[in-house]
C-alpha atoms as a PDB file:
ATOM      1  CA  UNK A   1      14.672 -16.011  14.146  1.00  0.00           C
ATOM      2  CA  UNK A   2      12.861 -19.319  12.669  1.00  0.00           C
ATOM      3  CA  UNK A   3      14.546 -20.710   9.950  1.00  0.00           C
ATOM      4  CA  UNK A   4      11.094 -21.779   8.514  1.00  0.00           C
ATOM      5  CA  UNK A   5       9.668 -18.369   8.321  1.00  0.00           C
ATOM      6  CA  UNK A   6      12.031 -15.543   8.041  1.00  0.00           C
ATOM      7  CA  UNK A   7      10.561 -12.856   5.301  1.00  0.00           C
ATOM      8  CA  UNK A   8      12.705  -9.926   4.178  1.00  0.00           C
ATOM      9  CA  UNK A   9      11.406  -7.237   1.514  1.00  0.00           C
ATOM     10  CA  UNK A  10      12.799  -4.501   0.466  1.00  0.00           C
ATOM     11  CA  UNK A  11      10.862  -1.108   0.511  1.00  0.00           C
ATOM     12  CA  UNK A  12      11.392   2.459   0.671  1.00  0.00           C
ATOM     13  CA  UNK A  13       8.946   4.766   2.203  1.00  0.00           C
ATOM     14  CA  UNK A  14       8.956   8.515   0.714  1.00  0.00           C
ATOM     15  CA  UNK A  15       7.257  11.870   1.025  1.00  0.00           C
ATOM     16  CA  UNK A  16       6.013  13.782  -1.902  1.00  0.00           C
ATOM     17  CA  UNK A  17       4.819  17.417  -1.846  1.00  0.00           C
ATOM     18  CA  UNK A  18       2.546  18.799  -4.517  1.00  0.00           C
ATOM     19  CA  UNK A  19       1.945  22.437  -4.495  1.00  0.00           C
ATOM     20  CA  UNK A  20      -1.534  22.990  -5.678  1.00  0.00           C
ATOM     21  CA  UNK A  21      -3.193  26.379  -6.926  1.00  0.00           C
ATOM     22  CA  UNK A  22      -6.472  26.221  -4.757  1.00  0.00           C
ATOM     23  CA  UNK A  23      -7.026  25.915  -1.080  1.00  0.00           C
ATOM     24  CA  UNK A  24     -10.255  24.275  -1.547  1.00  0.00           C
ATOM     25  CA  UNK A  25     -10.435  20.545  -1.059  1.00  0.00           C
ATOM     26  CA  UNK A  26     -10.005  18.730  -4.570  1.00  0.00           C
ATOM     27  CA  UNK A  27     -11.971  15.578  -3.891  1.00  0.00           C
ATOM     28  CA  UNK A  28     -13.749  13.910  -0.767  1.00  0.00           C
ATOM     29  CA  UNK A  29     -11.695  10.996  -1.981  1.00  0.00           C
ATOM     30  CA  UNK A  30      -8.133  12.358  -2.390  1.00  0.00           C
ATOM     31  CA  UNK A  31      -6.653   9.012  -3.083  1.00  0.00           C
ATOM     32  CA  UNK A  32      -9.035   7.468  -5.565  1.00  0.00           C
ATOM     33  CA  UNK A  33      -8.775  10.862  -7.170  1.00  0.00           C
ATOM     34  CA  UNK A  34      -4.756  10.908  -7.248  1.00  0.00           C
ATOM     35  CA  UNK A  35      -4.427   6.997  -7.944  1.00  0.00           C
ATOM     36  CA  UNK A  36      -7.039   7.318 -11.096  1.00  0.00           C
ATOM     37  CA  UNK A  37      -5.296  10.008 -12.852  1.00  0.00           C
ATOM     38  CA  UNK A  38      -2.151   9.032 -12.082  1.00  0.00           C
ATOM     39  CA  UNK A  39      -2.504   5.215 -13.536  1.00  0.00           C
ATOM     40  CA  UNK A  40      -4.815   7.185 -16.329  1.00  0.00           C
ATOM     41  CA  UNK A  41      -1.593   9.323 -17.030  1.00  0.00           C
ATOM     42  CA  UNK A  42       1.126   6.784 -16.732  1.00  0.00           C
ATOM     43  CA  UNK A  43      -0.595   4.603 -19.265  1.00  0.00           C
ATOM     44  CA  UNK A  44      -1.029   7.261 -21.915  1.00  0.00           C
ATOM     45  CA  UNK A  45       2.718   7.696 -21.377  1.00  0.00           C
ATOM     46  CA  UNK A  46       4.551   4.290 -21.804  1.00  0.00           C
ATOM     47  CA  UNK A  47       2.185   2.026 -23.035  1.00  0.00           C
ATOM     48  CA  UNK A  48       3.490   1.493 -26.722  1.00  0.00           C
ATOM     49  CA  UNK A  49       0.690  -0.932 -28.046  1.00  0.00           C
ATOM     50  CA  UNK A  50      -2.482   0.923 -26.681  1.00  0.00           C
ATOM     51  CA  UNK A  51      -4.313  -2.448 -26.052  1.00  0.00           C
ATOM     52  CA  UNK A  52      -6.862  -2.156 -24.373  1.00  0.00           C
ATOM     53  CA  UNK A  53      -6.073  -4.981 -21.664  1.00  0.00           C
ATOM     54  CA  UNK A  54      -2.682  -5.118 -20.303  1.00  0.00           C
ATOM     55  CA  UNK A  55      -3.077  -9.252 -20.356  1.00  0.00           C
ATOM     56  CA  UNK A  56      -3.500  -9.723 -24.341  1.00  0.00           C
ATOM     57  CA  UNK A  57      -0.481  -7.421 -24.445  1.00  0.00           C
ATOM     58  CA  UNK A  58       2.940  -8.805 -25.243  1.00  0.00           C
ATOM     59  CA  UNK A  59       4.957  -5.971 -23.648  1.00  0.00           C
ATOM     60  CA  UNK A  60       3.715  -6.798 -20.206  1.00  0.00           C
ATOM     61  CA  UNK A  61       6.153  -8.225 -18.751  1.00  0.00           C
ATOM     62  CA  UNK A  62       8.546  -5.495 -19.529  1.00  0.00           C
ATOM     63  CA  UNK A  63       6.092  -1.892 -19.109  1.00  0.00           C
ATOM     64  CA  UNK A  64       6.204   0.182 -15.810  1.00  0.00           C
ATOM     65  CA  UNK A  65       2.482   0.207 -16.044  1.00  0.00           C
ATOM     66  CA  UNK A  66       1.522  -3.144 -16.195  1.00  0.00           C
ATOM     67  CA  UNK A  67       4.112  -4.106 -13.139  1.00  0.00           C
ATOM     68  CA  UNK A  68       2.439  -1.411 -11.150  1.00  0.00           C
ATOM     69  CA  UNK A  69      -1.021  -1.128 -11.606  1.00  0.00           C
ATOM     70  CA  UNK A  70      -2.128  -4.944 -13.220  1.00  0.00           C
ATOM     71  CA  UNK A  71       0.987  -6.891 -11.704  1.00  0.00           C
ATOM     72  CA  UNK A  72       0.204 -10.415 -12.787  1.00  0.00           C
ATOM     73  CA  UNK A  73       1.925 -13.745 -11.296  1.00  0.00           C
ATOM     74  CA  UNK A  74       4.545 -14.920 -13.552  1.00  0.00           C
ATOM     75  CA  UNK A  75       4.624 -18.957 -15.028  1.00  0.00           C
ATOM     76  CA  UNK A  76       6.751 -19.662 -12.479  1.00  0.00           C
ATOM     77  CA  UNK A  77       5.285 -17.764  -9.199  1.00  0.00           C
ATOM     78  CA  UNK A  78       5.965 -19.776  -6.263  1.00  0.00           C
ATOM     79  CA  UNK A  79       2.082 -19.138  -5.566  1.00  0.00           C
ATOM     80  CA  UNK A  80      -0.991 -17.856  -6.955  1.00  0.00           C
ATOM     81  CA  UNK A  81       0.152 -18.759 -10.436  1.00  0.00           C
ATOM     82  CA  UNK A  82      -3.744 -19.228 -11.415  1.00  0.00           C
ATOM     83  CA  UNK A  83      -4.637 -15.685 -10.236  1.00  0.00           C
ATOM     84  CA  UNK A  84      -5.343 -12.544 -12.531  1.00  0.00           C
ATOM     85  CA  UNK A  85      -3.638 -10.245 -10.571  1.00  0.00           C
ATOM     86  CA  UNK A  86      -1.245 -10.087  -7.543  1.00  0.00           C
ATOM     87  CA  UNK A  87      -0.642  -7.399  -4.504  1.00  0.00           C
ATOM     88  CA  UNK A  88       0.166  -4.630  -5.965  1.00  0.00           C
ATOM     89  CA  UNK A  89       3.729  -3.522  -5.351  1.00  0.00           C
ATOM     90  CA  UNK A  90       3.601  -0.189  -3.899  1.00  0.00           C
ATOM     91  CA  UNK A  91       0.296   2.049  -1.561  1.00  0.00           C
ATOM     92  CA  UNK A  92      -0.057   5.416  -1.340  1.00  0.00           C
ATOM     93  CA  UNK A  93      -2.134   8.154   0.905  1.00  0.00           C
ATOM     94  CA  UNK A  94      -2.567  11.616   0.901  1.00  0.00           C
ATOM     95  CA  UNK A  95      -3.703  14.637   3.067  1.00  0.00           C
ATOM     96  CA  UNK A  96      -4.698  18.328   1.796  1.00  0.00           C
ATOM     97  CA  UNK A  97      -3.560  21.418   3.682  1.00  0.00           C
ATOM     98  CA  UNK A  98      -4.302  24.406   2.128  1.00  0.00           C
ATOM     99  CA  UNK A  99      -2.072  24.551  -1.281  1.00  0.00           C
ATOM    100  CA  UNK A 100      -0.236  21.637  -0.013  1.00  0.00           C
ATOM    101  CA  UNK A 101      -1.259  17.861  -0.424  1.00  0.00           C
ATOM    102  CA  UNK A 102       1.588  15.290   0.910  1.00  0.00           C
ATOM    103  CA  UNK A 103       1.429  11.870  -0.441  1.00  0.00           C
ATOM    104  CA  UNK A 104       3.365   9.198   1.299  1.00  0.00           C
ATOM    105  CA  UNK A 105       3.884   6.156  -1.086  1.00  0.00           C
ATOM    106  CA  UNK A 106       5.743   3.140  -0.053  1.00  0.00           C
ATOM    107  CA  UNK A 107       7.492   1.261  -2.390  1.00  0.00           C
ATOM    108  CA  UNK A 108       7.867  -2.421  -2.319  1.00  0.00           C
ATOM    109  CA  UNK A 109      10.281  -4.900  -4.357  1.00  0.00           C
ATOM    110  CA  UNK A 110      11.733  -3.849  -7.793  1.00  0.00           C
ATOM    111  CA  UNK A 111       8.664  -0.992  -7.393  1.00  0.00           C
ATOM    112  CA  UNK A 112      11.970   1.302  -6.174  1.00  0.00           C
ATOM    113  CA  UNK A 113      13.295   1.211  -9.554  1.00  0.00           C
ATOM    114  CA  UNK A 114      10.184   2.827 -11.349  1.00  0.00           C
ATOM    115  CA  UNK A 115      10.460   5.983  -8.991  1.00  0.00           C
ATOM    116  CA  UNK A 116      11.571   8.057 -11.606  1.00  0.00           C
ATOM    117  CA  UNK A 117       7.964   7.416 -13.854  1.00  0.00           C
ATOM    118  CA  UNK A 118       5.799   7.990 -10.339  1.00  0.00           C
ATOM    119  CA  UNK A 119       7.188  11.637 -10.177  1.00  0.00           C
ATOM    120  CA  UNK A 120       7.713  12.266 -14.003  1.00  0.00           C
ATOM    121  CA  UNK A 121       4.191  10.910 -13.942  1.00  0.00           C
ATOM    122  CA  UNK A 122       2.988  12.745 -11.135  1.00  0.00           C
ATOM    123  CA  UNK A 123       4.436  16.095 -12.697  1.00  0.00           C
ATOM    124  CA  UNK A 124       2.677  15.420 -16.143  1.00  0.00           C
ATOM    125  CA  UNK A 125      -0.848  14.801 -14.217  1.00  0.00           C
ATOM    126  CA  UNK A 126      -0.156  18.284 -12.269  1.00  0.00           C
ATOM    127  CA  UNK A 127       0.183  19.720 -16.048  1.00  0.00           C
ATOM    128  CA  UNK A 128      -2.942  18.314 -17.261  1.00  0.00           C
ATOM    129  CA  UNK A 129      -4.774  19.133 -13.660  1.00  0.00           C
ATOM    130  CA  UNK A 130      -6.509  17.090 -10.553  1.00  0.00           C
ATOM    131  CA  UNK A 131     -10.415  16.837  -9.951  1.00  0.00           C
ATOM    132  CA  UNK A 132     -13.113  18.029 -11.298  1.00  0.00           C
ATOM    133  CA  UNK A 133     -11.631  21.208 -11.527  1.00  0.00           C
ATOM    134  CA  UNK A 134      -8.704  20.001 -12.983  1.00  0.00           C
ATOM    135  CA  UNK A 135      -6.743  22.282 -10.292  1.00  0.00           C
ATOM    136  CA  UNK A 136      -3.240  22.316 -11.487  1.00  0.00           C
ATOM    137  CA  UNK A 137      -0.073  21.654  -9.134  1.00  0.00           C
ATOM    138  CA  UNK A 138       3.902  21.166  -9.126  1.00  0.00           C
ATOM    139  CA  UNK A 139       5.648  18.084  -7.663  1.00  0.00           C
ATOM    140  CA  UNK A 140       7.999  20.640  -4.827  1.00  0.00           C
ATOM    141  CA  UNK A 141       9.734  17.996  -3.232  1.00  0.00           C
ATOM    142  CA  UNK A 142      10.248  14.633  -2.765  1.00  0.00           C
ATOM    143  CA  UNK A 143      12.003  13.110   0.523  1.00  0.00           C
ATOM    144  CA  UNK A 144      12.511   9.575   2.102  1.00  0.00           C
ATOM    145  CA  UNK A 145      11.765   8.716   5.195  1.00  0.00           C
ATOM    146  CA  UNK A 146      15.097   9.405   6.529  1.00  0.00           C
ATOM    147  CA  UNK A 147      14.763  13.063   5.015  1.00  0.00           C
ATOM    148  CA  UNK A 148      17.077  12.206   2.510  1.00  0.00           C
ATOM    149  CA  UNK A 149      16.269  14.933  -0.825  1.00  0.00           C
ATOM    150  CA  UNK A 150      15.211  12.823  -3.923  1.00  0.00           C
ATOM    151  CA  UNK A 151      14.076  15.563  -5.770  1.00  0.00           C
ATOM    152  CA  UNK A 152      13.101  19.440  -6.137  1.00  0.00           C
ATOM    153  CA  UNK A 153      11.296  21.737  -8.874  1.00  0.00           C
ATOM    154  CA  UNK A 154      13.894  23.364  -8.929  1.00  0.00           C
ATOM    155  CA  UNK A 155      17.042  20.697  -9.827  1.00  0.00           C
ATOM    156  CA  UNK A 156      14.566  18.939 -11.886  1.00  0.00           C
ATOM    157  CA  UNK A 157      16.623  15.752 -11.401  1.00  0.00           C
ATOM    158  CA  UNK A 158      16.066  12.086  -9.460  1.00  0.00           C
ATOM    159  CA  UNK A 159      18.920  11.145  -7.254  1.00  0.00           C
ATOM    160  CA  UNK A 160      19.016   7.291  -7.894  1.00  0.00           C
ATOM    161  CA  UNK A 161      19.748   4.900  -7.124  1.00  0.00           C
ATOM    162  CA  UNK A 162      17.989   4.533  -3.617  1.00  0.00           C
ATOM    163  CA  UNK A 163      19.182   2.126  -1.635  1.00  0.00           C
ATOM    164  CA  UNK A 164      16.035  -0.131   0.126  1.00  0.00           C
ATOM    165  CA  UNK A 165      15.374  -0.760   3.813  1.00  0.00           C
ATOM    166  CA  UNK A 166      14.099  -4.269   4.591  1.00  0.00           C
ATOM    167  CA  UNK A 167      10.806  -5.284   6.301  1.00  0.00           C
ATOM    168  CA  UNK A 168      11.642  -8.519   7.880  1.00  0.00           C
ATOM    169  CA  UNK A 169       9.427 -10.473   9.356  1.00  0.00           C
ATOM    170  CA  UNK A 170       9.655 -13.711  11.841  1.00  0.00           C
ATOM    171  CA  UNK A 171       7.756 -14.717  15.123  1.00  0.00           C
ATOM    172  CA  UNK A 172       8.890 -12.917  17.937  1.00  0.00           C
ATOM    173  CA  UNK A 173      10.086 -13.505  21.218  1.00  0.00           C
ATOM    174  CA  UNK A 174       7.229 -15.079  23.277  1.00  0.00           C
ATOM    175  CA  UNK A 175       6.164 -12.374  25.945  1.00  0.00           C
ATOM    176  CA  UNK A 176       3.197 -10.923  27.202  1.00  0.00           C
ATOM    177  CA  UNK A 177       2.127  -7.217  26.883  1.00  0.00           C
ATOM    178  CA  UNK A 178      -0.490  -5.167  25.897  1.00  0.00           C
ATOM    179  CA  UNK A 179      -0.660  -3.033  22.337  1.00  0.00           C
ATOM    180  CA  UNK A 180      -2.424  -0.299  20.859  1.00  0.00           C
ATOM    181  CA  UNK A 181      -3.870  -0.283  17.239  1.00  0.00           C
ATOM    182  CA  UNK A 182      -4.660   3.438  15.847  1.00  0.00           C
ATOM    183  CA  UNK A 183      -6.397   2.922  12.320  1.00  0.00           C
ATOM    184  CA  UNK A 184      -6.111   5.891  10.828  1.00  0.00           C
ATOM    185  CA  UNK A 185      -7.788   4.979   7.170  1.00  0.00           C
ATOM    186  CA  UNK A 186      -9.978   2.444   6.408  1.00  0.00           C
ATOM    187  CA  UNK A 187      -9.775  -0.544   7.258  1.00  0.00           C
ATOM    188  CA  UNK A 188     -11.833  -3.307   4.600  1.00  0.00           C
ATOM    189  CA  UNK A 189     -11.430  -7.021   5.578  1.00  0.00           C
ATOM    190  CA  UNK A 190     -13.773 -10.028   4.260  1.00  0.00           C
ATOM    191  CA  UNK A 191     -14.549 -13.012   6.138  1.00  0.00           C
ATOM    192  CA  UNK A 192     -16.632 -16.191   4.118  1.00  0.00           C
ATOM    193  CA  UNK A 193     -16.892 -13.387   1.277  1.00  0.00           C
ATOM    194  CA  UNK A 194     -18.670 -10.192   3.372  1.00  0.00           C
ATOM    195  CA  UNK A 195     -17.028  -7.370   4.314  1.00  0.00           C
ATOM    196  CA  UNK A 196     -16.412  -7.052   7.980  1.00  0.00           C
ATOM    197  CA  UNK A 197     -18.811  -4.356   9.814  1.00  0.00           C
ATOM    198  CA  UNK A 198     -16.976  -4.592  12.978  1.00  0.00           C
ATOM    199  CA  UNK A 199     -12.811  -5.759  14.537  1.00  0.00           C
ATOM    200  CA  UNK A 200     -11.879  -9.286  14.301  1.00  0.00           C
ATOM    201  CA  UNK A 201      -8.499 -10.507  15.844  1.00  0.00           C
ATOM    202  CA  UNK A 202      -8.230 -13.343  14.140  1.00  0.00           C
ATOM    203  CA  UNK A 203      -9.084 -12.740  10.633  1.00  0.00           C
ATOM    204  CA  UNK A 204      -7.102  -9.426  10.905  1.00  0.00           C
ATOM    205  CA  UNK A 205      -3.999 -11.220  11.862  1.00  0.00           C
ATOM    206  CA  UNK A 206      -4.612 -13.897   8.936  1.00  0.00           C
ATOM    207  CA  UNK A 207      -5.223 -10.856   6.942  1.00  0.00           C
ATOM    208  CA  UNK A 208      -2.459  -9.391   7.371  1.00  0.00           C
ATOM    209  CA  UNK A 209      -0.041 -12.862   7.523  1.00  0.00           C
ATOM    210  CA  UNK A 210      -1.592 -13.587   3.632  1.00  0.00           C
ATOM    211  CA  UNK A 211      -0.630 -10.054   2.438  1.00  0.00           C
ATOM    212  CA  UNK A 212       2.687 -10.313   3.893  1.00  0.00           C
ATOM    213  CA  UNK A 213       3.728 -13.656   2.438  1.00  0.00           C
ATOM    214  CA  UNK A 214       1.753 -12.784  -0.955  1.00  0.00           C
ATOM    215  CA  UNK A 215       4.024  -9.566  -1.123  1.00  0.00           C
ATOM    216  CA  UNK A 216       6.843 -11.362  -0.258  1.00  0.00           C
ATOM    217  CA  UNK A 217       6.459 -13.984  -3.011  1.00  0.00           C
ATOM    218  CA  UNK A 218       6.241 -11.242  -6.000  1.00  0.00           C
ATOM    219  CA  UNK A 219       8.372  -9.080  -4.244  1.00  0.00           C
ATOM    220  CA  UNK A 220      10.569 -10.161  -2.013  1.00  0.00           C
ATOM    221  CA  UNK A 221      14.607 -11.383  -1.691  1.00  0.00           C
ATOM    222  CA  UNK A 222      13.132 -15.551  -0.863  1.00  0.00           C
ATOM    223  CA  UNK A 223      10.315 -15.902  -3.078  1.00  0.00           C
ATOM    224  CA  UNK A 224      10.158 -19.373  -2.314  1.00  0.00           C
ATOM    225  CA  UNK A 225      10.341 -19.529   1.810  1.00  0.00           C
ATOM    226  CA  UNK A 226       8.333 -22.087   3.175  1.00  0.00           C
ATOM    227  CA  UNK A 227       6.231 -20.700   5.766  1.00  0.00           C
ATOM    228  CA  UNK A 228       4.710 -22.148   8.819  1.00  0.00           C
ATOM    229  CA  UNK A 229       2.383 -19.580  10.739  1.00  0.00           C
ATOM    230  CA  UNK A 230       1.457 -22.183  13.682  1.00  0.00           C
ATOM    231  CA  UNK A 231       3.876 -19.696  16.215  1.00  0.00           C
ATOM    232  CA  UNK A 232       1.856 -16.592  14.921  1.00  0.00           C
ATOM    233  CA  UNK A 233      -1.387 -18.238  15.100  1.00  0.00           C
ATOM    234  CA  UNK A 234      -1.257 -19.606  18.954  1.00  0.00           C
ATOM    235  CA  UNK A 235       0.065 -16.207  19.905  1.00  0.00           C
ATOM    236  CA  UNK A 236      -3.456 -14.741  18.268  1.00  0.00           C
ATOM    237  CA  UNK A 237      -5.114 -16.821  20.016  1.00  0.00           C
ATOM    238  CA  UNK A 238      -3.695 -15.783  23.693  1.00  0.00           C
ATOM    239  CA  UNK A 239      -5.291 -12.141  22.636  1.00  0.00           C
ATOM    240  CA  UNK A 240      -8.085 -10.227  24.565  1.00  0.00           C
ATOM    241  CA  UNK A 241      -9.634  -7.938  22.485  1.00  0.00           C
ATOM    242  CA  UNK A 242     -11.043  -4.025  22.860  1.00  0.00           C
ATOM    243  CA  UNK A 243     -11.910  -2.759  20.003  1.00  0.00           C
ATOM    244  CA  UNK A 244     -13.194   1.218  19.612  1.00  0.00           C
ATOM    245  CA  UNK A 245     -13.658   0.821  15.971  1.00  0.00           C
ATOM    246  CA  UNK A 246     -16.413   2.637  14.026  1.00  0.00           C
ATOM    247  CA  UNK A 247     -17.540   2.929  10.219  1.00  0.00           C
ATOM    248  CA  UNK A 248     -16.020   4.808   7.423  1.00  0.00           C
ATOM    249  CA  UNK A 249     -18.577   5.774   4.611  1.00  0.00           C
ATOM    250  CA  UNK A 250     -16.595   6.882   1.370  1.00  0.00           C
ATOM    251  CA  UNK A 251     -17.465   5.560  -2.639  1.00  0.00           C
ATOM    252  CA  UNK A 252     -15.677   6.328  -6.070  1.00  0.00           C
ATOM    253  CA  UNK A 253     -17.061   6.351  -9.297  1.00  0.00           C
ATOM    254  CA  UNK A 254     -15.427   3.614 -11.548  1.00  0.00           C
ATOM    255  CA  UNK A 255     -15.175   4.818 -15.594  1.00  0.00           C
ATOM    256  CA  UNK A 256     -13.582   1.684 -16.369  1.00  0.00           C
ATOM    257  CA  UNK A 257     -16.872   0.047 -14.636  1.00  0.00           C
ATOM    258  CA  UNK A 258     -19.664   2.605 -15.352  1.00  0.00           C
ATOM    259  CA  UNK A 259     -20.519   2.330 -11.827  1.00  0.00           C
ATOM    260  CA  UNK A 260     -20.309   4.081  -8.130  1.00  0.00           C
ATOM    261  CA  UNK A 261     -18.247   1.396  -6.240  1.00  0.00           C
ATOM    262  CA  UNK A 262     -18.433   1.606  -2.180  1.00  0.00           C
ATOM    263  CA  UNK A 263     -15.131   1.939  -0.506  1.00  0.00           C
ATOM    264  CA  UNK A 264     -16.930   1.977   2.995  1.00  0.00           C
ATOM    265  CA  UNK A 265     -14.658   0.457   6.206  1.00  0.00           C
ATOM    266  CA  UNK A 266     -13.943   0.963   9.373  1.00  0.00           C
ATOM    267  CA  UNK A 267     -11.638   3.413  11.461  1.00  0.00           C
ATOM    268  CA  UNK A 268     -10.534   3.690  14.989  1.00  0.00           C
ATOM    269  CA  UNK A 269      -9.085   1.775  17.927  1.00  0.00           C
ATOM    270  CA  UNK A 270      -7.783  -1.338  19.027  1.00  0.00           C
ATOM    271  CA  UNK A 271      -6.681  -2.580  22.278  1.00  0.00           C
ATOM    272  CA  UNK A 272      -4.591  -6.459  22.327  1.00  0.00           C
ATOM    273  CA  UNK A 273      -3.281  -7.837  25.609  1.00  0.00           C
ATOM    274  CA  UNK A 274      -1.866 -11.168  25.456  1.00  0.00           C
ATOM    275  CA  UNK A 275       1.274 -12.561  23.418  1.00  0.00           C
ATOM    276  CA  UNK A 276       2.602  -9.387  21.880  1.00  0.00           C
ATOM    277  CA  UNK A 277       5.700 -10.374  21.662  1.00  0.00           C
ATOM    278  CA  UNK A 278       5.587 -13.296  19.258  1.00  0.00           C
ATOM    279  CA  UNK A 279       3.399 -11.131  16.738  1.00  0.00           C
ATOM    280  CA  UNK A 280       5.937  -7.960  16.734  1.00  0.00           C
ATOM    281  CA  UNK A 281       7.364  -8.142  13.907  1.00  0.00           C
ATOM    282  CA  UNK A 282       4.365  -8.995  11.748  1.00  0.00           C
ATOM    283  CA  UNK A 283       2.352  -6.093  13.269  1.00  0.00           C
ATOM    284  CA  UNK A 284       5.851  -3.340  12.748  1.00  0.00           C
ATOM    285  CA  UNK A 285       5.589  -5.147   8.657  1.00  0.00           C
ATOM    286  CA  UNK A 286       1.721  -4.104   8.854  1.00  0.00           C
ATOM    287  CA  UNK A 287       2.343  -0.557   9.649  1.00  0.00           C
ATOM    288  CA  UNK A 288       4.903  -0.457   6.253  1.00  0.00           C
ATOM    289  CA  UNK A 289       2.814  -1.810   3.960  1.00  0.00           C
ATOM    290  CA  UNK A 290      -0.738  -1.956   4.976  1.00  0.00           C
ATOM    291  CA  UNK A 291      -3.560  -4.654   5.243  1.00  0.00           C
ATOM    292  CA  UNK A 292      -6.827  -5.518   3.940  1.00  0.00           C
ATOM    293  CA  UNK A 293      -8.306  -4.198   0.736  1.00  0.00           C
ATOM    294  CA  UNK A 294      -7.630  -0.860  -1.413  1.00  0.00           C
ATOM    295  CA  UNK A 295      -4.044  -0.968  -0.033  1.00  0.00           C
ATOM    296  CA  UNK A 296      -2.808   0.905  -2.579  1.00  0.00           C
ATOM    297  CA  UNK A 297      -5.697   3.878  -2.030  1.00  0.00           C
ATOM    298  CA  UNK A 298      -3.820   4.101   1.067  1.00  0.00           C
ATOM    299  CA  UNK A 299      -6.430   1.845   2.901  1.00  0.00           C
ATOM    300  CA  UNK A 300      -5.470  -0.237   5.927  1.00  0.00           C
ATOM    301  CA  UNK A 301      -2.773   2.416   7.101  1.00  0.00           C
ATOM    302  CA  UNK A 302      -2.516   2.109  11.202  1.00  0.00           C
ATOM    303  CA  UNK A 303      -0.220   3.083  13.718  1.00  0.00           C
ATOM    304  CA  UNK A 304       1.385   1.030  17.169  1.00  0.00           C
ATOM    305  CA  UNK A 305       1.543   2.040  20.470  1.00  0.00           C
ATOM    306  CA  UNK A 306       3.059   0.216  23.251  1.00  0.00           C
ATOM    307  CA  UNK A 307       5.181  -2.161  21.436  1.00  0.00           C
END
C-alpha cells in the first residue's frame, strides 16, 4: 500500500424487507418515494426545535436527522469547510416484488450507530403508509450482508452493536487486464457544470476518486490523509474504452421546491482494458458506496466483472 494514500472507512451494508399490503407498484420512483417519507418521518420524530432549517438550529450537531439527511462540514473539516452540505453518510435502493420491497442501505462512518432510528423510522412511515396510496407495510426483517439477523417483527428488538467492515482504498498493483462495468441505476455525472449524456473514463474515475476522499474526510478513521491521486490518474489514462451505455428518463416532484426536478441518467455497460490493476481497489470502494449524484436515491449503484 502507499503510505500517501491509504483510505479506510467503515461501513456496513444491510438488507431490509418491508412487507407491503398491495402487489401493485407504489411509485415509478421507489427510492425518491421511500427516501422522502422517510426523512419527512424521521424529522417529525426527533427534531425537538421544529426550525424550519436544520442550519439556524442549535441542536445540529447533536440530532440523527441533521447528521443524516443535511450533514454539514464541521469548523474544523479537514476540507470543504466553506460548503453547505457534505456526502451524505449512508445510500439506499430498493426493488418491488409483489408484497415485498427490499431496500439495501449502506451505512457509512458513525451512520452505523443511528440504525436503530432508520428501522424505528422506517416502521413508523409503514404506520402512516407509502405513496399516493399511502399503502401500508411492516419492516419483516432486517439482515447484513453476511446474513447476520438484526432484526424481526416479531422480536421487535435491534441487535447492536454492529461491528463495521472497512472499505480501504490504495492504488493497486500495476497490471494489465480488462474489466466489466454493469450500471444497474443511474448513473448522473457533470463535467464544466452539464450533466453527462454519454460514458466518460476520465471524469468517472475523478468522480468517483472526489466522492471517496470527500466520504472519507467526514467519515472516515484518517480524516486528515494527504492524498496524491497521480498513480490512479496515469493508470486512467492507459484505459480503452467501450461503453454500451444508454439513457435513464425518471423525475420527482420536490414539495420542499414546488417543482418537478429531473433525475434523468444513464444505465448500462462498460468495457476498460488497460491498467486494471492499479485502479482495483478504488473501483471494489465504488461498488460499496456509489458515485455520481443522488447517491443516496440509490443512484450510481454498479457491479464488476472480471476483476
Amino acid at each position: 500500500m502507499s503510505a500517501n494514500f491509504t483510505i479506510e472507512l467503515p461501513y456496513k451494508s444491510l438488507h431490509i424487507y418491508l412487507r407491503i399490503d398491495t402487489s401493485e407498484q407504489v411509485s415509478r420512483f421507489l427510492e425518491s418515494t421511500i427516501r422522502g417519507g422517510f426523512g419527512c418521518t424521521m424529522r417529525k420524530i426527533v427534531c425537538a426545535t421544529q426550525k424550519k432549517e436544520c442550519a439556524d438550529c442549535l441542536l445540529r450537531n447533536n440530532c440523527a436527522y441533521s447528521y443524516l439527511f443535511e450533514t454539514a462540514p464541521s469548523p474544523d473539516a479537514a476540507r470543504m469547510k466553506k460548503y453547505k452540505s457534505v456526502p451524505r453518510p449512508f445510500t439506499i435502493n430498493s426493488t418491488q416484488n409483489g408484497t415485498e420491497i427490499q431496500l439495501n442501505l449502506t451505512l457509512i462512518g458513525n451512520a452505523l450507530s443511528y440504525l436503530p432510528y432508520f428501522i424505528y423510522t422506517l416502521n413508523m412511515l409503514g404506520r402512516k403508509g407509502l405513496g399516493k396510496k399511502r399503502n401500508n407495510y411492516i419492516v419483516e426483517k432486517v439482515i447484513t450482508d453476511g446474513d447476520k439477523i438484526v432484526y424481526t417483527s416479531k422480536e421487535n428488538s435491534i441487535e447492536t452493536p454492529l461491528t463495521p467492515d472497512t472499505v480501504v482504498v490504495y492504488p493497486g498493483k500495476q497490471k494489465t487486464g480488462t474489466v466489466e462495468i454493469h450500471f444497474y441505476t443511474p448513473l448522473v455525472i457533470r463535467k464544466n457544470g452539464a450533466i453527462l449524456k454519454e460514458f466518460d473514463t476520465k471524469s468517472f474515475f475523478t468522480t468517483l476518486l472526489r466522492r471517496v476522499t470527500n466520504l472519507n474526510a467526514f467519515h472516515g478513521k484518517t480524516k486528515d490523509i494527504n492524498i496524491n491521486p497521480e498513480k490512479i490518474l496515469t493508470a486512467v489514462d492507459s484505459l480503452e474504452t467501450e461503453s454500451y451505455m444508454k439513457p435513464e428518463r425518471k423525475s420527482r416532484y420536490s414539495t420542499r421546491q414546488n417543482a418537478r426536478l429531473d433525475y434523468s441518467g444513464i444505465t448500462g455497460n462498460v468495457r476498460l482494458k488497460g491498467d486494471t490493476g492499479t485502479l482495483e481497489p478504488l473501483l471494489k470502494a465504488g461498488e460499496i458506496l456509489g458515485v455520481g449524484k443522488n447517491t443516496v436515491f440509490g443512484y450510481g449503484k454498479y457491479v464488476l466483472n472480471n476483476i
